[in-house]
Each structure stands twice: as C-alpha cells, then as structure tokens.
N, C-alpha and C. Protein backbone atom coordinates (compact mmCIF):
# COMPACT_ATOMS: atom_id res chain seq x y z
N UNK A 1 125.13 76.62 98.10
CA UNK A 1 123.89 76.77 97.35
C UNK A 1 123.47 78.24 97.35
N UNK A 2 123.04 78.81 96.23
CA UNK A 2 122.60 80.00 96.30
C UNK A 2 121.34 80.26 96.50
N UNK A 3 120.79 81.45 97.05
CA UNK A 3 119.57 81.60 97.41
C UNK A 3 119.01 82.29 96.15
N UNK A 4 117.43 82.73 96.31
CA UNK A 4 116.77 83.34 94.96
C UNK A 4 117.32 84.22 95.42
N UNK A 5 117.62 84.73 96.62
CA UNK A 5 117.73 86.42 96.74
C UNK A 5 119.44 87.29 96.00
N UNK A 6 120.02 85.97 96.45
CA UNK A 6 121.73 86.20 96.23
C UNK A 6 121.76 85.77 93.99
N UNK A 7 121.25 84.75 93.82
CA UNK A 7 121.03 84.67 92.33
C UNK A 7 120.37 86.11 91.84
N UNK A 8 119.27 86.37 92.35
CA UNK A 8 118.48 87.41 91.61
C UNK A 8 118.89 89.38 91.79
N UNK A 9 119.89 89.28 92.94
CA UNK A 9 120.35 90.14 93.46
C UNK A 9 119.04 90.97 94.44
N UNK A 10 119.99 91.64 95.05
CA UNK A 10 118.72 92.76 95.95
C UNK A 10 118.72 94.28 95.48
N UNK A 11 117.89 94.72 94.85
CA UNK A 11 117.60 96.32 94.33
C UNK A 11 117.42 96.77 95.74
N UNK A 12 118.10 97.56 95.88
CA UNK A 12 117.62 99.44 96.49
C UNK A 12 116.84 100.34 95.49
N UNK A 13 115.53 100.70 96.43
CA UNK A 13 114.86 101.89 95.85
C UNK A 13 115.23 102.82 95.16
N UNK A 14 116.70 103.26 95.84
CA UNK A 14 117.13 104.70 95.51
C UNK A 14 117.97 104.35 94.10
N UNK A 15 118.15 102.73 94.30
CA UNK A 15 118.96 102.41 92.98
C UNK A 15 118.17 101.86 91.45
N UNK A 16 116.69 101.85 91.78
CA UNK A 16 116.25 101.58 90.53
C UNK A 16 115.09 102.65 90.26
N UNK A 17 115.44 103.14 88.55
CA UNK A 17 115.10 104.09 88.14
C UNK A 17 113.51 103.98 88.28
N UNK A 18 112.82 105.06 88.33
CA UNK A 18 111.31 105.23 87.91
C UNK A 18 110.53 104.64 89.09
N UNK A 19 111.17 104.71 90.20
CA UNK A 19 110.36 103.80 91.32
C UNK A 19 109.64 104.69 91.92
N UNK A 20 108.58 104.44 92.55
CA UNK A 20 107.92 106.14 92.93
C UNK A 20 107.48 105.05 95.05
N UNK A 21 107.77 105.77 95.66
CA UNK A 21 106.93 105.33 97.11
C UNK A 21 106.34 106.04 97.94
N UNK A 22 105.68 105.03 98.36
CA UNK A 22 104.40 105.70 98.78
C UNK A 22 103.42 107.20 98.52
N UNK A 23 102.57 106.27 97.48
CA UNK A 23 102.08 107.42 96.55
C UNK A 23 100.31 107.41 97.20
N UNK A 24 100.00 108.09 97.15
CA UNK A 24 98.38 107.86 97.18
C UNK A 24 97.48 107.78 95.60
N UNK A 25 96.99 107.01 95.18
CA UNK A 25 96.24 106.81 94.01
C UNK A 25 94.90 107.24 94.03
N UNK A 26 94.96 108.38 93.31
CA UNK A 26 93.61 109.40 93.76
C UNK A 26 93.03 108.89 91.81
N UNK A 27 93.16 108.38 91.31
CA UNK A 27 92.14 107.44 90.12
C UNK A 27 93.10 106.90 89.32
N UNK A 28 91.83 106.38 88.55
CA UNK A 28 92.98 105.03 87.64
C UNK A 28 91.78 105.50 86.17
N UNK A 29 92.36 105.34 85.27
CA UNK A 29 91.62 105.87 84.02
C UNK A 29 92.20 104.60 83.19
N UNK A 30 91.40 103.48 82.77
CA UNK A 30 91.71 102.48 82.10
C UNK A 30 91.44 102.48 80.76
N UNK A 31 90.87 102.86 80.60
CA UNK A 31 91.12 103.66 78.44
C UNK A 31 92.26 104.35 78.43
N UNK A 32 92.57 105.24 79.39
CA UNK A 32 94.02 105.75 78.79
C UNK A 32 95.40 105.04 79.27
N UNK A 33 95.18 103.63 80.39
CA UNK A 33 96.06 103.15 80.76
C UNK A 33 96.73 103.63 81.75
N UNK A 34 96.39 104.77 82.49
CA UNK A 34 97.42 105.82 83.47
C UNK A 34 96.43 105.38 85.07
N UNK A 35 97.27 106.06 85.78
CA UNK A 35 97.14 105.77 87.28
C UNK A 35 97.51 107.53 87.71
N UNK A 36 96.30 108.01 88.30
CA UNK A 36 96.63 109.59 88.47
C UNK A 36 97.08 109.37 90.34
N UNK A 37 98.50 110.33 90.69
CA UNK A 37 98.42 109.94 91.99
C UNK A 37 99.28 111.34 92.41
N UNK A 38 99.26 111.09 93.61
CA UNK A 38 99.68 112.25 95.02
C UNK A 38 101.14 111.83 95.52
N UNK A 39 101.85 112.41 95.32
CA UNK A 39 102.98 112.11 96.86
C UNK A 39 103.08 112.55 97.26
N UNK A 40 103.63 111.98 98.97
CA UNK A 40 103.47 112.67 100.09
C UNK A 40 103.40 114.08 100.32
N UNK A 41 104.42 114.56 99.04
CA UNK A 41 104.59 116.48 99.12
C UNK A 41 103.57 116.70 98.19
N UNK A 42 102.55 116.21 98.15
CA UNK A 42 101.39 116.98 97.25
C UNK A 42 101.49 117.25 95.85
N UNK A 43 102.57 116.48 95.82
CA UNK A 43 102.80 116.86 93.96
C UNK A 43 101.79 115.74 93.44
N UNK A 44 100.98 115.99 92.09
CA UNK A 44 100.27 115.45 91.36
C UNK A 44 101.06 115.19 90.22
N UNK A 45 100.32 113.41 89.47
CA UNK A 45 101.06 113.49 88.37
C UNK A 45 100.64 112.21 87.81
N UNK A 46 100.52 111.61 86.52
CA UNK A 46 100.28 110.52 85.95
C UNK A 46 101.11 109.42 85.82
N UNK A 47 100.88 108.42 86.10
CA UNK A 47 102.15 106.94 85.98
C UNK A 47 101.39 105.77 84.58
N UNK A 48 101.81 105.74 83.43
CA UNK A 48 101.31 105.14 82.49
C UNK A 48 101.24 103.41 83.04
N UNK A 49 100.87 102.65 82.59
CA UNK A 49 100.96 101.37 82.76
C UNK A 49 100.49 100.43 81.78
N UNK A 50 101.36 99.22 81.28
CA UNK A 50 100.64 98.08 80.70
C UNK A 50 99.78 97.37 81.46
N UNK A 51 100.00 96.66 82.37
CA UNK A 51 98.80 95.66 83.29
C UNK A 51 99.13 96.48 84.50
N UNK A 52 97.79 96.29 85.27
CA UNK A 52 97.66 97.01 86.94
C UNK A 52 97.13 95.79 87.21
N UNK A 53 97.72 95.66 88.21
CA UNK A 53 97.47 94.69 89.89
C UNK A 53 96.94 95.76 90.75
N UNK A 54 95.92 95.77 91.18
CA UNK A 54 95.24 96.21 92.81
C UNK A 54 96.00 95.30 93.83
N UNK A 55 96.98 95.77 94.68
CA UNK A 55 96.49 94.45 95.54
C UNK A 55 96.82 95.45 96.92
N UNK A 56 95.58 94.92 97.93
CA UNK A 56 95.71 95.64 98.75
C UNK A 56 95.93 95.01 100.23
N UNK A 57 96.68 94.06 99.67
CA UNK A 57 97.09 92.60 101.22
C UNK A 57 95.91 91.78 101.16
N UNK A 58 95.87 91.02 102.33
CA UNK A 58 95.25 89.95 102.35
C UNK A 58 93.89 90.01 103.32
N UNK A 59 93.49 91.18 103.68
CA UNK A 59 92.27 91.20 103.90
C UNK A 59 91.89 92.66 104.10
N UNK A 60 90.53 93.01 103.77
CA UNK A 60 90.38 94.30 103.73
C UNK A 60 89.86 94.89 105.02
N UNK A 61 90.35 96.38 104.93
CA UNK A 61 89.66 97.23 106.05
C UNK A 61 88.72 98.21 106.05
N UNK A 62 88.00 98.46 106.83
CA UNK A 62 86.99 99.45 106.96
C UNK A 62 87.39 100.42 108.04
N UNK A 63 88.75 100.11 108.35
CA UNK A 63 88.82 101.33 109.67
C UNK A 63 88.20 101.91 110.52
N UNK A 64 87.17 101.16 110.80
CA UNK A 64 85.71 102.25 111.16
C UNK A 64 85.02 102.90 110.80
N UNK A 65 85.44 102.84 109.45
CA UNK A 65 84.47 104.06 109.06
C UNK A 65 83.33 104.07 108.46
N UNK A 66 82.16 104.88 109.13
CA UNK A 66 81.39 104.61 108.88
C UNK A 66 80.69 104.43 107.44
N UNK A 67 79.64 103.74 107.08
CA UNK A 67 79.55 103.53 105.75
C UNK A 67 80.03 102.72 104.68
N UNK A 68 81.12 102.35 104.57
CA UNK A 68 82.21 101.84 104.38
C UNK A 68 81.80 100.25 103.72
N UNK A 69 80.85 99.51 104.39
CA UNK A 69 80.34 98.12 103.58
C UNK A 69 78.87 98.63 103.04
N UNK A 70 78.57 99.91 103.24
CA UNK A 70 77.51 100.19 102.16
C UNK A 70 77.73 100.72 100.67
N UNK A 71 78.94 100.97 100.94
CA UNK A 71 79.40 102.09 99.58
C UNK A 71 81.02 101.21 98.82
N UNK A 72 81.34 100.09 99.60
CA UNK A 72 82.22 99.65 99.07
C UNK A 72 82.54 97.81 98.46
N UNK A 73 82.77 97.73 97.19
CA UNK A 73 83.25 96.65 96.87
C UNK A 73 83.94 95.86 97.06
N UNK A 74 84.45 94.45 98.26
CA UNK A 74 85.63 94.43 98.23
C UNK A 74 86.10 92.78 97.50
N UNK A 75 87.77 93.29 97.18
CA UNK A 75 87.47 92.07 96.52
C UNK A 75 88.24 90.82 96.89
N UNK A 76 87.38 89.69 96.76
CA UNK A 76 88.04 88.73 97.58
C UNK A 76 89.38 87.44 96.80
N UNK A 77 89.04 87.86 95.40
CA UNK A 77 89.98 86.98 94.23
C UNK A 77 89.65 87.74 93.39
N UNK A 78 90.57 86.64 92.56
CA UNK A 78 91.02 87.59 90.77
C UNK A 78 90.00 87.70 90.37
N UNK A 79 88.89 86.71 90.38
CA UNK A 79 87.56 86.63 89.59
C UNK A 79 86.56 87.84 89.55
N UNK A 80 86.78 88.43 90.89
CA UNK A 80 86.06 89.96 91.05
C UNK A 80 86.53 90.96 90.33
C-alpha cells in the first residue's frame, strides 16, 4: 500500500523553485496583493500572492511582552 507521502512524493527546499525560508514579514499590502519581507541577511523585497493564509500555529504568544494583549488582535478562527 502506498502512503500519501510515497504517492505524492517528498520536495526538498533546495529542490523547489521560488521557495523563500524563514523570512520575517515586515507588512502585507492587500490592494496590491504583495507581502513585503526581510531575510535573515537583511535583504528586503516583495513576494506577490493570490490568497494569504496567516497561520501562526495553534495558539498565540505574548512572550512577555509587555503590552502585548493591549495592542494586539489575536485570532482564534477563520471567522476573525
């Protein structure tokens, strides 16, 4: 029996084009569709997109920091 993983094959990063990791997303401009972001070496630069997913795991953090549930939205489902 085959698995999804062995049917669907397994990509490597380094093997599929246009993959960008671990980027920091310093804004998102939704009239123009783009995602403005940072990588690690400080280069700046725009990533276009049809649909954006936020997803930031399954529960959010405040790290401590202060302020943080006064100044922030978080969201708990799609509906938000």
């Amino acid at each position: 029996m085959l698995t999804d993983e062995s049917r669907l094959g397994k990509a490597e990063a380094h093997l599929v084009p246009d993959v960008c990791l671990y980027l920091q997303a310093t804004a998102v401009l939704p009239d123009k569709k783009v995602v403005q972001a940072r990588s690690d070496d400080g280069v700046m630069f725009e990533v276009a997109y049809d649909k954006l997913v936020v997803a930031t795991g399954s529960q959010g953090s405040t790290f401590g920091i202060p302020g943080v549930f006064q100044h922030t939205h978080f969201l708990r489902d799609v509906h938000q």
